[in-house]
Protein backbone atom coordinates (compact mmCIF):
# COMPACT_ATOMS: atom_id res chain seq x y z
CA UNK A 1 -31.29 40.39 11.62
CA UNK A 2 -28.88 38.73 13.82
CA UNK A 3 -25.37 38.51 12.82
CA UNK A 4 -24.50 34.45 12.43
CA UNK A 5 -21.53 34.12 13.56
CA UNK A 6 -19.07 30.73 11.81
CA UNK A 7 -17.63 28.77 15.04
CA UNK A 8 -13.67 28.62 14.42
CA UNK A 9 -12.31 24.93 13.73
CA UNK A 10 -10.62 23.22 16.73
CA UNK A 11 -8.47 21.01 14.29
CA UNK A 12 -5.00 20.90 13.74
CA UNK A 13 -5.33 23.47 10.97
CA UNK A 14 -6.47 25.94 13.21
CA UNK A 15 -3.57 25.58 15.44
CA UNK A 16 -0.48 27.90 15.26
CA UNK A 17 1.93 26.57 12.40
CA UNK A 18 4.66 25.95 14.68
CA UNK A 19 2.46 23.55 16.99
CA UNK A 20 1.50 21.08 13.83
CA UNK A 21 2.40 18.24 13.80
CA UNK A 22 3.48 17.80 10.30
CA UNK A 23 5.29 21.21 10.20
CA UNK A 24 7.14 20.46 13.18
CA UNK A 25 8.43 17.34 11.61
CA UNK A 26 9.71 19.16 8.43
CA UNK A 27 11.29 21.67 10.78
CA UNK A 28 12.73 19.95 13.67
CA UNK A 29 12.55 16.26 12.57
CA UNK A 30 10.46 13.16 13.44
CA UNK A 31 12.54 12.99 16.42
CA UNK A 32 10.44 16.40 18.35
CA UNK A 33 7.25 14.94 18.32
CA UNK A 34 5.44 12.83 20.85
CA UNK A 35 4.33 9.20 20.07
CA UNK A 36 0.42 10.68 19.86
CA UNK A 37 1.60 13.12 17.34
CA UNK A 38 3.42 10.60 15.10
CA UNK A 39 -0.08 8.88 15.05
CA UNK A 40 -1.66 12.04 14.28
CA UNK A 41 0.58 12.30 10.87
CA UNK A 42 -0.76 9.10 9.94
CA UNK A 43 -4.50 9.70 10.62
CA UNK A 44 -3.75 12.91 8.96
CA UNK A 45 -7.66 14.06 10.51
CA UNK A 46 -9.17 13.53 13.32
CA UNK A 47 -12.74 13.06 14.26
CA UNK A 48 -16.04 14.76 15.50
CA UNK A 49 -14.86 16.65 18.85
CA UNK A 50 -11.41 15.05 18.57
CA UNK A 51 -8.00 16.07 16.70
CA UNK A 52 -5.89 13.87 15.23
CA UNK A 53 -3.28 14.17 17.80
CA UNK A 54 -6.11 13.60 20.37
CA UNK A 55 -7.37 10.57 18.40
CA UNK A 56 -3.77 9.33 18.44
CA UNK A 57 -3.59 9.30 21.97
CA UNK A 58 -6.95 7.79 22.76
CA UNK A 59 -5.40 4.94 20.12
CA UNK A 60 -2.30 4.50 22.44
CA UNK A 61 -4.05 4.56 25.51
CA UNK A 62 -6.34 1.87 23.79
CA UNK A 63 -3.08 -0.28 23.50
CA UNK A 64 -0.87 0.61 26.12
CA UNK A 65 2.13 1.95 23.97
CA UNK A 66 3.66 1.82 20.30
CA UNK A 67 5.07 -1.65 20.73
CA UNK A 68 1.54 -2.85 22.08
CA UNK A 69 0.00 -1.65 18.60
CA UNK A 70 2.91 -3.32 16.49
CA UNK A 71 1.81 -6.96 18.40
CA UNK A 72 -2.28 -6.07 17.99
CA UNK A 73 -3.89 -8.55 15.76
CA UNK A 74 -5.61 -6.82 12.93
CA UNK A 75 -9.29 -7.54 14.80
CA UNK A 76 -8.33 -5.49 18.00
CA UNK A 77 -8.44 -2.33 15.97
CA UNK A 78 -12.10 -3.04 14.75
CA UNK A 79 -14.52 -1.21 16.65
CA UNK A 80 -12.12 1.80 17.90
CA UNK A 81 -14.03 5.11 17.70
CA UNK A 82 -12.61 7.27 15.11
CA UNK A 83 -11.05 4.48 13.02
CA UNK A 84 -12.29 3.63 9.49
CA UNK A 85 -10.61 1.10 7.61
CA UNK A 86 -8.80 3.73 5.79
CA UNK A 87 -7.09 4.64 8.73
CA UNK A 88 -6.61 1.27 10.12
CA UNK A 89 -5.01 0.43 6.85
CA UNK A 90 -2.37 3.39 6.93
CA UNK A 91 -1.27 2.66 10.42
CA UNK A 92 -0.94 -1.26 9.81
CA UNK A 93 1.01 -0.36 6.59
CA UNK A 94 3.40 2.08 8.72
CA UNK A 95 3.67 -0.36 11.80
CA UNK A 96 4.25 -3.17 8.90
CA UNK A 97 6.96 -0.96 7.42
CA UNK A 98 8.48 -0.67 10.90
CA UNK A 99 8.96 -4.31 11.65
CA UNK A 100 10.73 -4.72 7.86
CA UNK A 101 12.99 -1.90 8.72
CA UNK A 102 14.82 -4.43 10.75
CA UNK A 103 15.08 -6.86 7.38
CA UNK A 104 18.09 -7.22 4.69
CA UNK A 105 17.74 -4.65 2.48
CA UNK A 106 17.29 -7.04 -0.74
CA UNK A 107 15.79 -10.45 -0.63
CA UNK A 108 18.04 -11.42 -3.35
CA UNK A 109 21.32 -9.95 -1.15
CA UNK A 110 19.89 -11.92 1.76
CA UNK A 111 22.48 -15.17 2.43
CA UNK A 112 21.54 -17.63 5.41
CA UNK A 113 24.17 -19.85 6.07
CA UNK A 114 24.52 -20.30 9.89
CA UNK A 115 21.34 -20.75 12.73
CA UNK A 116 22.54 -17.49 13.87
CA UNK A 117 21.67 -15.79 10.84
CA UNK A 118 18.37 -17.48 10.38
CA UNK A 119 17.41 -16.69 13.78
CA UNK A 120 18.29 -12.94 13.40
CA UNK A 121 16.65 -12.78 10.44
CA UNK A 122 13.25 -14.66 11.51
CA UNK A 123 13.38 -12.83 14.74
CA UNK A 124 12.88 -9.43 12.73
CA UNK A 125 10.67 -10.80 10.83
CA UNK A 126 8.17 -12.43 13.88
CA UNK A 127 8.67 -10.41 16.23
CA UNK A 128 5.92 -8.41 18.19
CA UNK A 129 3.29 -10.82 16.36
CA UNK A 130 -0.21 -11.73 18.93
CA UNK A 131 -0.57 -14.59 16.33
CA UNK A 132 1.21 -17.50 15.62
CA UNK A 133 2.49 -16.88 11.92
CA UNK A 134 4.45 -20.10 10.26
CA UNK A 135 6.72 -19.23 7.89
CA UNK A 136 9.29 -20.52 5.08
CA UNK A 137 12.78 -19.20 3.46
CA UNK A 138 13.52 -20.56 0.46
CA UNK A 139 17.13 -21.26 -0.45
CA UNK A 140 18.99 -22.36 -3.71
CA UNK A 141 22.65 -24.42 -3.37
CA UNK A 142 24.54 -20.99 -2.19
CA UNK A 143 22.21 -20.17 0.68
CA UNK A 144 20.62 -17.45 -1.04
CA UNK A 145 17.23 -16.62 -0.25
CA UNK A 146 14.88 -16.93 -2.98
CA UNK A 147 11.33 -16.70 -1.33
CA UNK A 148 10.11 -15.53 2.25
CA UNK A 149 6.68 -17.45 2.24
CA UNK A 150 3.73 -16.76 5.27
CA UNK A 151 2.11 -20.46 5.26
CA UNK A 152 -0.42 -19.87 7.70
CA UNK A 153 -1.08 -17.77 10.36
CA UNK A 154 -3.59 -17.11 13.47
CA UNK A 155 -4.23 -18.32 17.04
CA UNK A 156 -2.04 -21.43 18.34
CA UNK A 157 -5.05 -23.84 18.19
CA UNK A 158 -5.92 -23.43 14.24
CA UNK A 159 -2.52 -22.48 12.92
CA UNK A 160 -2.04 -25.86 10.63
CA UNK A 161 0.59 -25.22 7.78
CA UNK A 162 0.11 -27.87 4.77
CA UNK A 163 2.82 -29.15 3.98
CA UNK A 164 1.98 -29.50 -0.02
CA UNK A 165 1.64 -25.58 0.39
CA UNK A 166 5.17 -25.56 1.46
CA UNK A 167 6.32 -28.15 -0.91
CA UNK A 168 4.27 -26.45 -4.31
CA UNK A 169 6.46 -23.32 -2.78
CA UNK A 170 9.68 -24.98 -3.19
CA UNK A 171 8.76 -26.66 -6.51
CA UNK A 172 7.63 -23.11 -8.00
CA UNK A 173 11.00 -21.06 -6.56
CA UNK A 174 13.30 -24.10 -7.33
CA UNK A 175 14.93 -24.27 -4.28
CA UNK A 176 17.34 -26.73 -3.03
CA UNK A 177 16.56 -26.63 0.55
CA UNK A 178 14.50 -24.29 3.21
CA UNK A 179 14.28 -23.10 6.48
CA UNK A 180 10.78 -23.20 8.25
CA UNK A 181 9.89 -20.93 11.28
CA UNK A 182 7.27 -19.89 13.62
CA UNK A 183 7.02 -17.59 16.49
CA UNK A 184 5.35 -18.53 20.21
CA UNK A 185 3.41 -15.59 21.21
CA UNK A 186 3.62 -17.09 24.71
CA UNK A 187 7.45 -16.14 25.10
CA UNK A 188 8.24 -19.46 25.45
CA UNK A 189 10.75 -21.02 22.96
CA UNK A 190 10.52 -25.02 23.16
CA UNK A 191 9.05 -27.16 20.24
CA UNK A 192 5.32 -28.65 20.75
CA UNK A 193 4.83 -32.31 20.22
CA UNK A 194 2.69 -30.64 17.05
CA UNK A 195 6.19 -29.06 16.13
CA UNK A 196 7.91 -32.08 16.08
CA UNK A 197 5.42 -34.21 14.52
CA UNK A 198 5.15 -31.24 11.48
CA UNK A 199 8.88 -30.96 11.00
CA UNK A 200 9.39 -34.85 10.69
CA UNK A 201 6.04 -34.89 8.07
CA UNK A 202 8.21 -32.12 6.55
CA UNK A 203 11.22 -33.71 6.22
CA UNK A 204 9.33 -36.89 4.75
CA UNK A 205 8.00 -34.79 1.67
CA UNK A 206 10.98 -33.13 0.85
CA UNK A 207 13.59 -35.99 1.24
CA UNK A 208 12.23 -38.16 -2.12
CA UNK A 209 12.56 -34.44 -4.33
CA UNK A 210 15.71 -33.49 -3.31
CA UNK A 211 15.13 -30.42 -0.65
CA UNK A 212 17.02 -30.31 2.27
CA UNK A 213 14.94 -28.95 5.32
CA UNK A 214 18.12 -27.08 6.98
CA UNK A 215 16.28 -26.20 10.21
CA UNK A 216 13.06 -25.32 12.10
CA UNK A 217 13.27 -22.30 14.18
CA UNK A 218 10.68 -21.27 17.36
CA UNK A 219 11.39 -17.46 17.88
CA UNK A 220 10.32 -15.41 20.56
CA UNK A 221 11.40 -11.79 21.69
CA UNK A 222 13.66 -13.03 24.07
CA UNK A 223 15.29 -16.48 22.70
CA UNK A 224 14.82 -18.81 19.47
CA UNK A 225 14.94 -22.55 19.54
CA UNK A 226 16.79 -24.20 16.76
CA UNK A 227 15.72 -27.66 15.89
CA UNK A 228 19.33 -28.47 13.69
CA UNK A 229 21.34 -26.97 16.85
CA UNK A 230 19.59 -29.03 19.60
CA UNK A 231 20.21 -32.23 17.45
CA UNK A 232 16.32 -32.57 17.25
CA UNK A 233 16.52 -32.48 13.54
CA UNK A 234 18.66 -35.34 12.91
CA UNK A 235 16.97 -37.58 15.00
CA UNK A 236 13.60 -36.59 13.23
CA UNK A 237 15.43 -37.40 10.14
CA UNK A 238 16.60 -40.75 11.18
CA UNK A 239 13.30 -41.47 12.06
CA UNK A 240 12.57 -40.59 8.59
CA UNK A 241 14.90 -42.93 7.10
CA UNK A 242 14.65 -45.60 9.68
């Protein structure tokens, strides 16, 4: 009777315990491995025929790089070979965890009182985003920030906040005034004639209950348009009045 003999696993467990990935992280740091690898950690398996750390390459060269996969809307990782939504869950909850590293610490220790900081702060917050996301600090009297709402979000043709979203917000965190922001996936950092015409329908609801709209910010990855510093904002306001 012939001898059967077990083929030996070509997975990362098979490997020598000083080429893992995860082992070398303990041991060296994060800082040793490769991009691929980092991925690997994540997927924690691979697939049929394919390691983890060969899955995470076939992901980046997919995408192009690491910052390429932080700006991928959620529907370009559909349909990539390997990927369950398991696993595209725990890579958009580590590349989501990457873009907050760049955030205050504490909402509640977060204090915007100039455009600079608002910019700085809704920079981190937008950046590397394919889709147009819309969205709205909340501030009480002291500039503290007491919300950090997403109104809306997708492609530039169908992102339409409502403004009694943004209003029932305010109402519901009591805030005195708020900041709104979007980013321009295009790069470019000037205000739409839909921009204008949302901030001034804006200012209009809030003006009769007492909220101050401070300023409405375009961010991109290279610049930030502030409505309040280009003067844009008053005259939208006088408009308002007038």
């Amino acid at each position: 009777m012939a001898t059967q003999i077990k083929a030996k696993s070509k997975g990362i467990v098979s490997w020598p315990a000083d080429e893992r990935p995860r082992e070398r992280l303990l041991s060296r740091g994060p800082h040793a491995l490769t991009d691929a690898e980092l991925v690997a950690i994540l997927l924690r398996v691979g697939v049929r025929g394919a390691s983890a750390v060969e899955l995470g390459r076939q992901i980046l060269k997919h995408f192009g790089s690491v910052q390429a996969m932080m700006s991928a809307p959620l529907d370009a990782w559909q349909g990539i070979k390997g990927l369950g939504t398991a696993k595209i869950a725990q890579l958009q909850a580590a590349l989501e965890l990457g873009r907050r590293a760049a955030l205050p610490g504490k909402r509640e220790e977060t204090y915007i009182k100039k455009t600079a900081q608002a910019a700085d702060y809704f920079t981190a917050r937008l950046r590397r985003l394919a889709e147009e996301h819309f969205r709205v600090a909340y501030l009480n009297r002291q500039g503290r920030m007491l919300d950090d709402y997403l109104v809306a979000q997708g492609t530039v043709d169908n992102v339409r906040p409502q403004i009694r979203t943004i209003i029932a917000r305010a109402m519901q965190n009591s805030a005195s005034a708020l900041i709104a922001a979007h980013n321009h996936p295009s790069g470019v950092a000037e205000p739409s004639e839909s921009d204008r015409l949302l901030t001034r329908d804006l200012i209009a609801a809030c003006q009769p209950i007492g909220i101050k709209v401070l300023d409405h910010l375009i961010v991109t990855e290279q610049e930030h348009f502030s409505f309040a510093d280009s003067g844009l904002l008053d005259e939208l306001r006088l408009q308002v009045i007038g």
